[in-house]
PDB file of N, CA and C in Angstrom:
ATOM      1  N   UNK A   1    -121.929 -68.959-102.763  1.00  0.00           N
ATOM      2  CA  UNK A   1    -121.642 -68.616-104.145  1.00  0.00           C
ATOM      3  C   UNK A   1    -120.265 -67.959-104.228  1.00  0.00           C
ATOM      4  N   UNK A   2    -119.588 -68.314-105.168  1.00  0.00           N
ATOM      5  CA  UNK A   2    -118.227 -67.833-104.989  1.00  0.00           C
ATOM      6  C   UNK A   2    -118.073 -66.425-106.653  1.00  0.00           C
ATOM      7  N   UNK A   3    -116.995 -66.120-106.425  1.00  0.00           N
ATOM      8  CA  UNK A   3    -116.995 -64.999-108.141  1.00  0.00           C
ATOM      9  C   UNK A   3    -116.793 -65.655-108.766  1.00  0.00           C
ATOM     10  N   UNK A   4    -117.611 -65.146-109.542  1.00  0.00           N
ATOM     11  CA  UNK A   4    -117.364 -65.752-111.034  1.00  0.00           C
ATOM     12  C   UNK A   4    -117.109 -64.738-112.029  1.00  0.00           C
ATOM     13  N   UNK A   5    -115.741 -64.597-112.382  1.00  0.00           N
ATOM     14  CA  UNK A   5    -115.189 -63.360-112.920  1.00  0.00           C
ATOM     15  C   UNK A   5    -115.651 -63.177-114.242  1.00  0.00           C
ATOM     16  N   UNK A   6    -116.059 -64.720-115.063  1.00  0.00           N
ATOM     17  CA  UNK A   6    -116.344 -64.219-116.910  1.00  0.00           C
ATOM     18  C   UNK A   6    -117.938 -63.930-116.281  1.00  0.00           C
ATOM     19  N   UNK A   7    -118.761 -64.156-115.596  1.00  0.00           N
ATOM     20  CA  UNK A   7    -119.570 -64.206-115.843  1.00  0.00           C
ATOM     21  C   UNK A   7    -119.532 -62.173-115.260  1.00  0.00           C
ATOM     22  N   UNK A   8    -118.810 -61.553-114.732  1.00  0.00           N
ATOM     23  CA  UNK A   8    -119.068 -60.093-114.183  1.00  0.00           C
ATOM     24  C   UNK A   8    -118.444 -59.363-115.276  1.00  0.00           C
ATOM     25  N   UNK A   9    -117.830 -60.022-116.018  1.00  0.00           N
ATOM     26  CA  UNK A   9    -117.081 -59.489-117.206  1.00  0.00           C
ATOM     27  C   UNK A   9    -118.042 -59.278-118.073  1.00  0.00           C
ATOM     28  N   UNK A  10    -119.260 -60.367-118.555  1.00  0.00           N
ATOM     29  CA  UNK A  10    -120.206 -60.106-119.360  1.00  0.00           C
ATOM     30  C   UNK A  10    -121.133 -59.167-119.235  1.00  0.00           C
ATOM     31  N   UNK A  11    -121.511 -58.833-117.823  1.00  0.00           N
ATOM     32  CA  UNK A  11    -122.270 -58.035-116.924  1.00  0.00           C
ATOM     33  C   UNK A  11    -122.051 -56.582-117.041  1.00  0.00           C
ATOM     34  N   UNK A  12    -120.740 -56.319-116.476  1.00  0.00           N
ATOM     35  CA  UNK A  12    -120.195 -55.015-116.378  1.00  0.00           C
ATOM     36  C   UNK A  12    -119.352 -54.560-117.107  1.00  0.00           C
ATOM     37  N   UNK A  13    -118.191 -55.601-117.850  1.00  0.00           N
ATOM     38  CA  UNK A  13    -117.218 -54.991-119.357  1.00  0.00           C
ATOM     39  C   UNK A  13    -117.603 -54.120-120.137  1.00  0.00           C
ATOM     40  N   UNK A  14    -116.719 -53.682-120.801  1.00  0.00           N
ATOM     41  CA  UNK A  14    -117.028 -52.956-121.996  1.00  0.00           C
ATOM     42  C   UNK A  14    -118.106 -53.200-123.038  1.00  0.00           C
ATOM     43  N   UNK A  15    -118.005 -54.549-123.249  1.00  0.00           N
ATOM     44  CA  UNK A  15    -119.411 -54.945-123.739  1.00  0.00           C
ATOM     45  C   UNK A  15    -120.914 -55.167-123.408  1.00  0.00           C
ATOM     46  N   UNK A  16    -120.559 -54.788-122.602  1.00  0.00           N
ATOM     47  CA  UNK A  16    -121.957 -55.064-121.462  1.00  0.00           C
ATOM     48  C   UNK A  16    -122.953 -53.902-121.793  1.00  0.00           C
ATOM     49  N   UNK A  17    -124.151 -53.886-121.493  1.00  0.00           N
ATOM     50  CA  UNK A  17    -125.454 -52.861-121.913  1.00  0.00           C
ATOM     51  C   UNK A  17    -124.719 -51.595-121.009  1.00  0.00           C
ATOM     52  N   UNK A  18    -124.337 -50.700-122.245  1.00  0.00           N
ATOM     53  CA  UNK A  18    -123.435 -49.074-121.042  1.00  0.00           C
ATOM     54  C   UNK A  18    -124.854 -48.533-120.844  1.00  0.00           C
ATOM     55  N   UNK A  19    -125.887 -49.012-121.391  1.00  0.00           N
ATOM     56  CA  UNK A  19    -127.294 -47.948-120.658  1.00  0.00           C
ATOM     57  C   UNK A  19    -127.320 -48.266-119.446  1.00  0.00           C
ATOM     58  N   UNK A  20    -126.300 -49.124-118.220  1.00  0.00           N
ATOM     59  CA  UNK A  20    -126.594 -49.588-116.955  1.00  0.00           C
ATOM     60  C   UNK A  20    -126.411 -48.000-116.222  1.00  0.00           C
ATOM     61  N   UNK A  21    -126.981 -47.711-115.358  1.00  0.00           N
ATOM     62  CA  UNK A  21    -126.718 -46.782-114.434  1.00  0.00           C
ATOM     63  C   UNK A  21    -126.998 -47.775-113.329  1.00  0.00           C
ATOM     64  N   UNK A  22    -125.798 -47.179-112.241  1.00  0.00           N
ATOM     65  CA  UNK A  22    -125.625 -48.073-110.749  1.00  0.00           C
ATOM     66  C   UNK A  22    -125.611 -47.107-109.695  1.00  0.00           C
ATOM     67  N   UNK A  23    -126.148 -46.898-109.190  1.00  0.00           N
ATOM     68  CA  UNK A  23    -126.160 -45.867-107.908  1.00  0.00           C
ATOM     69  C   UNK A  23    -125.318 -46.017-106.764  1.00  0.00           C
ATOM     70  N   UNK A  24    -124.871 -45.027-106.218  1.00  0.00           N
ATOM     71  CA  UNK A  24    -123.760 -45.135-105.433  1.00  0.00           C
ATOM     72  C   UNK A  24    -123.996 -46.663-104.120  1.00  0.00           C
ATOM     73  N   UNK A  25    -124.714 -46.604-103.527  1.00  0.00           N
ATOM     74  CA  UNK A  25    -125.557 -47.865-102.627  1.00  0.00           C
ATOM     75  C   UNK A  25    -125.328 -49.283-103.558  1.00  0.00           C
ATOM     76  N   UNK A  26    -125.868 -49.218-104.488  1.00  0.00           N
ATOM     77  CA  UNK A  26    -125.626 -50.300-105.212  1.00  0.00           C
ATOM     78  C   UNK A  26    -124.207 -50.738-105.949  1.00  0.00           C
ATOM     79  N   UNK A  27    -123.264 -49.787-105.834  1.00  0.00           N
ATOM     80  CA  UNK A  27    -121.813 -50.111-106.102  1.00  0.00           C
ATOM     81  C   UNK A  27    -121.301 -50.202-104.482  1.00  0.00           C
ATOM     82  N   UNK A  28    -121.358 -49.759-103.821  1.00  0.00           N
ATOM     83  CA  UNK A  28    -120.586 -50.119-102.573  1.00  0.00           C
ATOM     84  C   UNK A  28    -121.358 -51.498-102.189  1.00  0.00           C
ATOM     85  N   UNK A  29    -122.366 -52.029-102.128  1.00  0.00           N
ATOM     86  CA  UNK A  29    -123.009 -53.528-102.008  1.00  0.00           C
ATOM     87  C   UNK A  29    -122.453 -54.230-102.832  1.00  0.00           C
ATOM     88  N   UNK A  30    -122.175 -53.995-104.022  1.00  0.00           N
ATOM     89  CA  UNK A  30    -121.249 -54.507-105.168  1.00  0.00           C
ATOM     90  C   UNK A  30    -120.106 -54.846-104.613  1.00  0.00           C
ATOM     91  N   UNK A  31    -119.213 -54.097-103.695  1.00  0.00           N
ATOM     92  CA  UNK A  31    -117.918 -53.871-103.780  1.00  0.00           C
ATOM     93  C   UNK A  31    -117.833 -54.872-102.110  1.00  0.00           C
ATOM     94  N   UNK A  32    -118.939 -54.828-101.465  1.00  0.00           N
ATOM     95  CA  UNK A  32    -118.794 -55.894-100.323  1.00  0.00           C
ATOM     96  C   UNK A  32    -118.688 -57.248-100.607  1.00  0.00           C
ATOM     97  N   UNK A  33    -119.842 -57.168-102.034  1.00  0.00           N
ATOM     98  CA  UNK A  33    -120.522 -58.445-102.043  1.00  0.00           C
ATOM     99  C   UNK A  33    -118.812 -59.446-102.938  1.00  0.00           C
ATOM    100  N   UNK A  34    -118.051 -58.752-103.846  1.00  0.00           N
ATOM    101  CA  UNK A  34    -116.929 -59.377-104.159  1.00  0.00           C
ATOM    102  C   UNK A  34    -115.764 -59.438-103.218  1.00  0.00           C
ATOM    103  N   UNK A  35    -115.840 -58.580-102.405  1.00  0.00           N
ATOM    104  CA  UNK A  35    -114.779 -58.788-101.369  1.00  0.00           C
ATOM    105  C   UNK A  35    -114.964 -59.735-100.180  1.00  0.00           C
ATOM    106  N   UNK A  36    -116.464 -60.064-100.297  1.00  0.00           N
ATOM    107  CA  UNK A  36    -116.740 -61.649 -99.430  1.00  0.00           C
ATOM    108  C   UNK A  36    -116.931 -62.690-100.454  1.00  0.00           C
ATOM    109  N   UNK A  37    -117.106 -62.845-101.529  1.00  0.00           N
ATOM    110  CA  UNK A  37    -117.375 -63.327-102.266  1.00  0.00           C
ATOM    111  C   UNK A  37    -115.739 -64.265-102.750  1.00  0.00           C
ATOM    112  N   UNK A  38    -114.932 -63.826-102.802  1.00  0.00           N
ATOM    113  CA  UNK A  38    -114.049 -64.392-103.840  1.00  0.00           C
ATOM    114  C   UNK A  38    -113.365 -66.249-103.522  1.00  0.00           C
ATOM    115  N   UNK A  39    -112.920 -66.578-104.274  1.00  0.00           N
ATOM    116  CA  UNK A  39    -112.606 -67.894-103.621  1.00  0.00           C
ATOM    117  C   UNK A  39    -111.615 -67.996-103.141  1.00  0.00           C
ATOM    118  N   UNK A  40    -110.762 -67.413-103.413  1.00  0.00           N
ATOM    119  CA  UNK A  40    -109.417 -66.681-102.482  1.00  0.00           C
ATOM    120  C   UNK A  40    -109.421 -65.609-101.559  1.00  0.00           C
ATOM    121  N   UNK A  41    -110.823 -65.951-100.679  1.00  0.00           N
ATOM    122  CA  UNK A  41    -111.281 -65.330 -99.648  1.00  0.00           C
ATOM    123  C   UNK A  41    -110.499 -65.269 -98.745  1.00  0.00           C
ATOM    124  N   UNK A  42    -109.965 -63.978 -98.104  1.00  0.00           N
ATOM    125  CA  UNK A  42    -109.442 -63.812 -96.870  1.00  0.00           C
ATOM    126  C   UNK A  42    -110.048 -62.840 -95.940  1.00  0.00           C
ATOM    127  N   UNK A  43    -110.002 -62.459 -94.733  1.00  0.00           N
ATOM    128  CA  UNK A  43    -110.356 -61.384 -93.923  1.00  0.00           C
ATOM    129  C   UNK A  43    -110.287 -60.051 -94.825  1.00  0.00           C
ATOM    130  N   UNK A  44    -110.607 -59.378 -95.708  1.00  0.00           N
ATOM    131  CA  UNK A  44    -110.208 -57.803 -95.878  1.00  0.00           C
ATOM    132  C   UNK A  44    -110.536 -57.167 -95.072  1.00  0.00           C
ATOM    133  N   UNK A  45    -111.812 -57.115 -93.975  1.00  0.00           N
ATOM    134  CA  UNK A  45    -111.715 -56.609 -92.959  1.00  0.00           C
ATOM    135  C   UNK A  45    -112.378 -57.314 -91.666  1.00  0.00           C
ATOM    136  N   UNK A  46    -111.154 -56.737 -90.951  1.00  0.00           N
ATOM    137  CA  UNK A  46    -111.362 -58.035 -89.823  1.00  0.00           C
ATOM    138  C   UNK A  46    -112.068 -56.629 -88.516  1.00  0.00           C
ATOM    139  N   UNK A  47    -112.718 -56.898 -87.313  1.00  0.00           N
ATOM    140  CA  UNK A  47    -113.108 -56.522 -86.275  1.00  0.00           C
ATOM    141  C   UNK A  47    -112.150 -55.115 -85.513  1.00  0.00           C
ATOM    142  N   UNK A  48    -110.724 -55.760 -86.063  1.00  0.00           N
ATOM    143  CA  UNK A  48    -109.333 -54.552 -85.635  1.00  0.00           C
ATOM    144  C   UNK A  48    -109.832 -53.293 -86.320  1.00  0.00           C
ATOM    145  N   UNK A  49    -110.223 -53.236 -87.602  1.00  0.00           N
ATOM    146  CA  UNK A  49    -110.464 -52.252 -88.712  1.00  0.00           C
ATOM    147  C   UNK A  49    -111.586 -51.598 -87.788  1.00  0.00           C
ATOM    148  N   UNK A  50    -111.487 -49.786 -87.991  1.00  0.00           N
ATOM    149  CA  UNK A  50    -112.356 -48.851 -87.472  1.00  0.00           C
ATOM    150  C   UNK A  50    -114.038 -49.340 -88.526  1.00  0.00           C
ATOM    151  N   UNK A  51    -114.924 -49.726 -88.063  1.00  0.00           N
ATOM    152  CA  UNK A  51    -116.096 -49.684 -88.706  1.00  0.00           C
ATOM    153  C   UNK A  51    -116.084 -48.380 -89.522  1.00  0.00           C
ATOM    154  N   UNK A  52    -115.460 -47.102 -89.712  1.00  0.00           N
ATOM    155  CA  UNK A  52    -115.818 -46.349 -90.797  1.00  0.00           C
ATOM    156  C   UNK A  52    -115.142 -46.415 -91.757  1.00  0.00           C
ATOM    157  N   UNK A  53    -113.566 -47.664 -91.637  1.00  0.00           N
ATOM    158  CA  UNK A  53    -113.215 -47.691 -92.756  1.00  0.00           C
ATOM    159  C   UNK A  53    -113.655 -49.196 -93.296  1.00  0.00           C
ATOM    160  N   UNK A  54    -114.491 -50.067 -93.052  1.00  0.00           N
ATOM    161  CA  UNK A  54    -114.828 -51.029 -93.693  1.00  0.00           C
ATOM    162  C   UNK A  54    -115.182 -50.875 -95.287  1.00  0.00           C
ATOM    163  N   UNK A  55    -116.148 -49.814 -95.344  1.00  0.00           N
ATOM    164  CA  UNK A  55    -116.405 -49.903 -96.968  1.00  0.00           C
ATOM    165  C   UNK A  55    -114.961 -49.324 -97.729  1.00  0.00           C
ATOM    166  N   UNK A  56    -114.486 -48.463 -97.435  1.00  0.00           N
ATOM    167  CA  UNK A  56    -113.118 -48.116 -98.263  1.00  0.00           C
ATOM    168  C   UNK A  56    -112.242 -49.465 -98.419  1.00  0.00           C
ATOM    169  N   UNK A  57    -112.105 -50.078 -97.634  1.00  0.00           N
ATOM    170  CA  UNK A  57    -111.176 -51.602 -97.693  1.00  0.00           C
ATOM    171  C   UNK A  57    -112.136 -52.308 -98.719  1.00  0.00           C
ATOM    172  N   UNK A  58    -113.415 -52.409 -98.760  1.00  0.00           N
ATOM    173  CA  UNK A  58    -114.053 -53.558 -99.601  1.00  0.00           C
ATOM    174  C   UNK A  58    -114.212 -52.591-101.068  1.00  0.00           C
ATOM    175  N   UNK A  59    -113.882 -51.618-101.188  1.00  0.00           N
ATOM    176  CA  UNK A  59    -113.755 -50.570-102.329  1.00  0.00           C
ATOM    177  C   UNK A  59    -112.320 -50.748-103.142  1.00  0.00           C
ATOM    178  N   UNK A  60    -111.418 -50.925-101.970  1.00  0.00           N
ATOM    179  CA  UNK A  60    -109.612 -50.845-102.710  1.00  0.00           C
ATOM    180  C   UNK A  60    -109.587 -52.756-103.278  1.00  0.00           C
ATOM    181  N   UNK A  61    -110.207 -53.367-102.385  1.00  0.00           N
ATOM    182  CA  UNK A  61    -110.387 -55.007-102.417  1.00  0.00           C
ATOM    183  C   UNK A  61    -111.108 -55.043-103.918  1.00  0.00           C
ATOM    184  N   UNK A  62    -112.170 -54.754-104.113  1.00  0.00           N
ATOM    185  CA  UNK A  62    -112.913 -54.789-105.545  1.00  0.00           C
ATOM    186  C   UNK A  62    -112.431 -54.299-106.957  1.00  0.00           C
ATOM    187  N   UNK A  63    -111.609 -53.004-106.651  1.00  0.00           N
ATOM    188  CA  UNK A  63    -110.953 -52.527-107.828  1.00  0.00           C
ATOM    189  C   UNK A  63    -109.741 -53.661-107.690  1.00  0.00           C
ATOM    190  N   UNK A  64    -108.920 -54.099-107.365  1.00  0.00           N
ATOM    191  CA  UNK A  64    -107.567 -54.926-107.546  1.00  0.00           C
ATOM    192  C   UNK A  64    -108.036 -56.543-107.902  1.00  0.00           C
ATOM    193  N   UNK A  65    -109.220 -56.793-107.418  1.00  0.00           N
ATOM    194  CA  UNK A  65    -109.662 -57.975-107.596  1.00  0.00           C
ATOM    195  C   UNK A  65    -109.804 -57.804-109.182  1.00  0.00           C
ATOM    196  N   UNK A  66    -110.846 -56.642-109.473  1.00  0.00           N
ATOM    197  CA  UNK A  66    -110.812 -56.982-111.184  1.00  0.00           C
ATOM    198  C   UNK A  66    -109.734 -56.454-111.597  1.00  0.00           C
ATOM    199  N   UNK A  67    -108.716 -55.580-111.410  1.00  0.00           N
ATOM    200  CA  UNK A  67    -107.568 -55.336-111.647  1.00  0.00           C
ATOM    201  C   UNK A  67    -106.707 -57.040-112.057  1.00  0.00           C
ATOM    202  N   UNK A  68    -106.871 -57.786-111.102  1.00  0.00           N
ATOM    203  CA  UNK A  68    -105.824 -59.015-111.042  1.00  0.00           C
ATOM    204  C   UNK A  68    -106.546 -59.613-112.082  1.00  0.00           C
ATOM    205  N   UNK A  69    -107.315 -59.929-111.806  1.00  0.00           N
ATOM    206  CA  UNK A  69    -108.402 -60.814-112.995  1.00  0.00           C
ATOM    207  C   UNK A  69    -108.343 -60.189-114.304  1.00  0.00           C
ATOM    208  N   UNK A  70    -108.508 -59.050-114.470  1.00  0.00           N
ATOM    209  CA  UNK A  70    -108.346 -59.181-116.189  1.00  0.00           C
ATOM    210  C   UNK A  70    -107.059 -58.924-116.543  1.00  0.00           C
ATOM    211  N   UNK A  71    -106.298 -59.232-116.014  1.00  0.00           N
ATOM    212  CA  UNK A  71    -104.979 -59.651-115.909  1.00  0.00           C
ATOM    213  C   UNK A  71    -104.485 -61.688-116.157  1.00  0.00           C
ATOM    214  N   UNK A  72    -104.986 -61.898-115.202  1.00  0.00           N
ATOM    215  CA  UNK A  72    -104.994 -63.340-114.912  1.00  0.00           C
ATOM    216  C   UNK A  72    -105.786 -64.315-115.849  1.00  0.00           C
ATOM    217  N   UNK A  73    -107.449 -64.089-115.621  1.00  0.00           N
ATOM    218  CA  UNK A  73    -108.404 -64.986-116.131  1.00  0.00           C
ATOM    219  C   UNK A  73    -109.065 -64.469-117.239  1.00  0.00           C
ATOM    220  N   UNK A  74    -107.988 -63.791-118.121  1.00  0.00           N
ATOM    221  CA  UNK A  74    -108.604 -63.533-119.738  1.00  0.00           C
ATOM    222  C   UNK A  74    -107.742 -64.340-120.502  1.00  0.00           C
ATOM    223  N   UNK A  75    -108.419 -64.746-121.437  1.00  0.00           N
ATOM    224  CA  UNK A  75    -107.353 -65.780-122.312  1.00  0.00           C
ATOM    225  C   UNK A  75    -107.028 -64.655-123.189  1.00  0.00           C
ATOM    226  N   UNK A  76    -105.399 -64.592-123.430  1.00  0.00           N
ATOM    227  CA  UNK A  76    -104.708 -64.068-124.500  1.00  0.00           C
ATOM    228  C   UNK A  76    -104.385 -62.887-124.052  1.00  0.00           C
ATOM    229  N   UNK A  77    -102.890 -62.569-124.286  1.00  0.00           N
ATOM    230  CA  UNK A  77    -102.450 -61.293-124.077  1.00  0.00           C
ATOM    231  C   UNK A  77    -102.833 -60.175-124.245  1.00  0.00           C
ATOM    232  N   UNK A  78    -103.294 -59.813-125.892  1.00  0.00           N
ATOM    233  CA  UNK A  78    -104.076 -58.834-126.117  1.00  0.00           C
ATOM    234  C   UNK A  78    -105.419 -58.372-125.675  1.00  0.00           C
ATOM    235  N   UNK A  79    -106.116 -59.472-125.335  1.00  0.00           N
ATOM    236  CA  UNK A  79    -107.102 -59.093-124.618  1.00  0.00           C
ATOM    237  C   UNK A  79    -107.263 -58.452-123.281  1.00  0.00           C
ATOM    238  N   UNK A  80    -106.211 -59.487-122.664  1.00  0.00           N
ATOM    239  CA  UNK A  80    -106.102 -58.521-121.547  1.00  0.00           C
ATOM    240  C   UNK A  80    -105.800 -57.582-121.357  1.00  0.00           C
ATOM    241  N   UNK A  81    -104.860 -56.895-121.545  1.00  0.00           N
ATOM    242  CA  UNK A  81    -104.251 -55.639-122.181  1.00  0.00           C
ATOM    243  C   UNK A  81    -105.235 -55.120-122.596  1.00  0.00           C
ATOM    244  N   UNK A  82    -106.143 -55.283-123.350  1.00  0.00           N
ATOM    245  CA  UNK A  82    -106.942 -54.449-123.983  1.00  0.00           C
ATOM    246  C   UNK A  82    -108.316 -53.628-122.408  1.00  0.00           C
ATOM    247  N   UNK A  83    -108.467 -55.136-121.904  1.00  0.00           N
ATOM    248  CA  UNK A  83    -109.061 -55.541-120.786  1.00  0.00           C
ATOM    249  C   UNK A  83    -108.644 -54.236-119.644  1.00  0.00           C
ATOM    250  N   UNK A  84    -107.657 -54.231-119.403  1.00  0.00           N
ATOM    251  CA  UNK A  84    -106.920 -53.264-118.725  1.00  0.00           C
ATOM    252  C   UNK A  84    -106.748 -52.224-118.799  1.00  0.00           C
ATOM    253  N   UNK A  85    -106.549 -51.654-120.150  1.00  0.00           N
ATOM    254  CA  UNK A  85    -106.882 -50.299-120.625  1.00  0.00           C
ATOM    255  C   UNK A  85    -107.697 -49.961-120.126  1.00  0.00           C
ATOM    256  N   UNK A  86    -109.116 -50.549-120.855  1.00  0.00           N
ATOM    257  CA  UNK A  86    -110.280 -50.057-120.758  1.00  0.00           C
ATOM    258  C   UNK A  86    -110.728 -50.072-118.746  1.00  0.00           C
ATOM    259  N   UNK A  87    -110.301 -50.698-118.156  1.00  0.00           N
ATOM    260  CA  UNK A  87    -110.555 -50.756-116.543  1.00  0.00           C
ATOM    261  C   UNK A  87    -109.634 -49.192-116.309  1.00  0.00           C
TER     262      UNK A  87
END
């Protein structure tokens, strides 16, 4: 399964149900699961990396990923922008 960015946009955006509460466990699984996930998959962390910094790399990887994306794969300037703010 690869990301599918409108569909995490509907999920987790601004518009999305804010009654979500996510627990810390369940955002760092979050933050693996897009940093293996993407289709412009590369190593973010490869075997060289100290095992205690693996989750911080799939943490800086997840924020820039939606960073780039609601940048990239929102139609229309203002939106994105708007998109961005609100991130």
């Amino acid at each position: 399964m690869n990301w599918d960015f409108r569909y995490e946009l509907e999920r987790w955006g601004p518009e999305a149900n804010s009654a979500q509460t996510v627990s810390v466990e369940h955002a760092r699984e979050y933050c693996r699961r897009v940093a293996r996930m993407h289709y412009e998959n590369f190593p973010v962390v490869t075997f060289w990396l100290p095992r205690e910094l693996h989750q911080h790399f799939f943490n800086v990887y997840a924020f820039c990923r939606w960073s780039d994306d609601l940048s990239d794969e929102v139609e229309g300037a203002e939106r994105s922008l708007a998109l961005l703010k609100w991130w």
